[in-house]
C-alpha atoms as a PDB file:
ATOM      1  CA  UNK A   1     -13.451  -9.657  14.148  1.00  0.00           C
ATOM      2  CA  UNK A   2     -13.581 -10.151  18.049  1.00  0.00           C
ATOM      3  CA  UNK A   3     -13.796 -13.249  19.651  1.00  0.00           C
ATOM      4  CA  UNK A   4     -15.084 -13.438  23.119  1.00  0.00           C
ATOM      5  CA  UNK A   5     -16.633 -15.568  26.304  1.00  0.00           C
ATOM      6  CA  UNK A   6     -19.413 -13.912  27.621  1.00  0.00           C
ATOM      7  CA  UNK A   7     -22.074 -15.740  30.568  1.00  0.00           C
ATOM      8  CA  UNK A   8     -25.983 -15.299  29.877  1.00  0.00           C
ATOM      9  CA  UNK A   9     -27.123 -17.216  32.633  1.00  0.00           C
ATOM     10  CA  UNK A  10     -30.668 -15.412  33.217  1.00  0.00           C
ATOM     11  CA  UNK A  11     -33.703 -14.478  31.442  1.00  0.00           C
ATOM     12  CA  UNK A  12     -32.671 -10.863  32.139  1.00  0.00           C
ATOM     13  CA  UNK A  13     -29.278 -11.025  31.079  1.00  0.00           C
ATOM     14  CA  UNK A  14     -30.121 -12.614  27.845  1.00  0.00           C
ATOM     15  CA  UNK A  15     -32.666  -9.629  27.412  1.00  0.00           C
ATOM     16  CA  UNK A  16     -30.946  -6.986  28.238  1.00  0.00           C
ATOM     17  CA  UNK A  17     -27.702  -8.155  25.874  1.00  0.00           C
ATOM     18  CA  UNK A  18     -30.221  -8.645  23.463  1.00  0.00           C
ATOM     19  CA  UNK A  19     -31.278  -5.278  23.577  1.00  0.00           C
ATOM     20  CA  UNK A  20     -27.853  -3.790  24.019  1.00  0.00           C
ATOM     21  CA  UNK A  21     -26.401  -5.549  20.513  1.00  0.00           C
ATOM     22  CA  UNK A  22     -29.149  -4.906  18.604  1.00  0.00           C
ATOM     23  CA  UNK A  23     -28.016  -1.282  18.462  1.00  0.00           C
ATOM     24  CA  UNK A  24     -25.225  -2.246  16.518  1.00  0.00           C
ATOM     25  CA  UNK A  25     -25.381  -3.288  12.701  1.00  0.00           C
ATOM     26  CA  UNK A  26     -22.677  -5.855  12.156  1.00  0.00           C
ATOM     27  CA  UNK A  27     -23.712  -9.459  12.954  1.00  0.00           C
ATOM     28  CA  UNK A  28     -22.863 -11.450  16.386  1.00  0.00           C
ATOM     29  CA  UNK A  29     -22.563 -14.899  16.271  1.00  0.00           C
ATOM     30  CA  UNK A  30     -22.888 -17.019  19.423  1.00  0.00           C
ATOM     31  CA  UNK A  31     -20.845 -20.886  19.494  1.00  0.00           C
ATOM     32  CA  UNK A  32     -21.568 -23.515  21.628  1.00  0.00           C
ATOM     33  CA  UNK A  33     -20.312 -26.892  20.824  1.00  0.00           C
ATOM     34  CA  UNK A  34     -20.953 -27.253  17.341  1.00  0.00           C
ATOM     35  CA  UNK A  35     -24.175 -25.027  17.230  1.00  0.00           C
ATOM     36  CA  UNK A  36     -23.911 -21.641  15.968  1.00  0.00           C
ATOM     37  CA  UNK A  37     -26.686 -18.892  16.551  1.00  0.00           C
ATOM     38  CA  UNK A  38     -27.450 -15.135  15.447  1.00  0.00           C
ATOM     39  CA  UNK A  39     -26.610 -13.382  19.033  1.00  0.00           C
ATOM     40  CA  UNK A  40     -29.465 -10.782  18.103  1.00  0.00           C
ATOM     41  CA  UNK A  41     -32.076 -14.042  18.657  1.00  0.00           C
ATOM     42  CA  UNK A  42     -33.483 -14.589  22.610  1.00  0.00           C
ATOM     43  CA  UNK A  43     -34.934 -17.819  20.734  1.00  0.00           C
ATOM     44  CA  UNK A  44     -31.915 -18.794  19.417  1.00  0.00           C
ATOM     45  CA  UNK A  45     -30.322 -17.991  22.600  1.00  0.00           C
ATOM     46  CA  UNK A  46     -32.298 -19.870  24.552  1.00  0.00           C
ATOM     47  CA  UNK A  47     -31.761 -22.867  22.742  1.00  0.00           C
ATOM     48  CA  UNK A  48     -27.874 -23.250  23.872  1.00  0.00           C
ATOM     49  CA  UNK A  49     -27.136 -24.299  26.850  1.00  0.00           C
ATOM     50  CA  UNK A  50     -26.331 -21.198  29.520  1.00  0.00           C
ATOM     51  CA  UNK A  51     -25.218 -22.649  32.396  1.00  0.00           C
ATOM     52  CA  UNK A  52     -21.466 -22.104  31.079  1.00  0.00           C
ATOM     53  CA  UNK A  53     -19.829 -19.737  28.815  1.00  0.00           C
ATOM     54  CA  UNK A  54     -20.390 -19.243  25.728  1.00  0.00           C
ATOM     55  CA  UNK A  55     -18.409 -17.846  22.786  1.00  0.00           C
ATOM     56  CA  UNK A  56     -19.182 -14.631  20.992  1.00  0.00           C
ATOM     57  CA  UNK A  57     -18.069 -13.966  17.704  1.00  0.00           C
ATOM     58  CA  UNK A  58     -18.290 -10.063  16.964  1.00  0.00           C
ATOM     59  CA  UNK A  59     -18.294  -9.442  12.878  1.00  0.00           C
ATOM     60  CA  UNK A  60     -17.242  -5.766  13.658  1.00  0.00           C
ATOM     61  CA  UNK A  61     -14.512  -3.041  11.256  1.00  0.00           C
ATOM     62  CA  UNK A  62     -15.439  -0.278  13.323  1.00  0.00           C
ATOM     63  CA  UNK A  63     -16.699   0.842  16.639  1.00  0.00           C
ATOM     64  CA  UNK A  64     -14.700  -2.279  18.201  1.00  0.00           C
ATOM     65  CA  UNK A  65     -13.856  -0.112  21.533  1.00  0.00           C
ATOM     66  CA  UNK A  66     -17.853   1.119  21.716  1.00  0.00           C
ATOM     67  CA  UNK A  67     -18.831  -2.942  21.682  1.00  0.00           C
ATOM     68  CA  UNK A  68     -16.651  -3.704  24.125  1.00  0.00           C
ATOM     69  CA  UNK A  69     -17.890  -1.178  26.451  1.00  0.00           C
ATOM     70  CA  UNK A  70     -21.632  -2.528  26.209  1.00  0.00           C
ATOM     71  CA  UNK A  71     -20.789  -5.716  26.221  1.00  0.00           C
ATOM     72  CA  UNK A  72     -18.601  -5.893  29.344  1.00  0.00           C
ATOM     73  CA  UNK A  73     -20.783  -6.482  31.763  1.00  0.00           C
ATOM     74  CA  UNK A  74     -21.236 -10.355  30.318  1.00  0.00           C
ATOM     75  CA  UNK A  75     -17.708 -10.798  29.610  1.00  0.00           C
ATOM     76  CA  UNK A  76     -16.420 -14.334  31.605  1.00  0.00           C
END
């Protein structure tokens, strides 16, 4: 498991690392506060607040390196 801070703070950043996870077939959690969502969700994304970082949880035993690289351009 990975645990990272990543910053979604526009519409098209929360679409495009929507799209870019959704490749992947392990589960992403996002945390903020005490509320935890399914990162593949732009509803459930959108419910959290985005104006600061928020935590990513990455349920991941393989491919680690290959998530890293798509999700580093949201990395705090």
């Amino acid at each position: 498991m990975i645990e990272v801070q990543i910053s979604l703070n526009s519409i098209d950043k929360v679409k495009s690392f929507v799209n870019a996870i959704t490749q992947f077939d392990f589960d992403f959690d996002l945390i903020s506060g005490r509320y935890v969502i399914d990162a593949k969700s732009i509803m459930g994304i959108f419910s959290l607040d985005l104006s600061k970082p928020i935590d990513l949880k990455i349920h991941a035993e393989e491919n680690e390196d290959e998530v890293m690289e798509v999700i580093k351009p949201y990395l705090v």
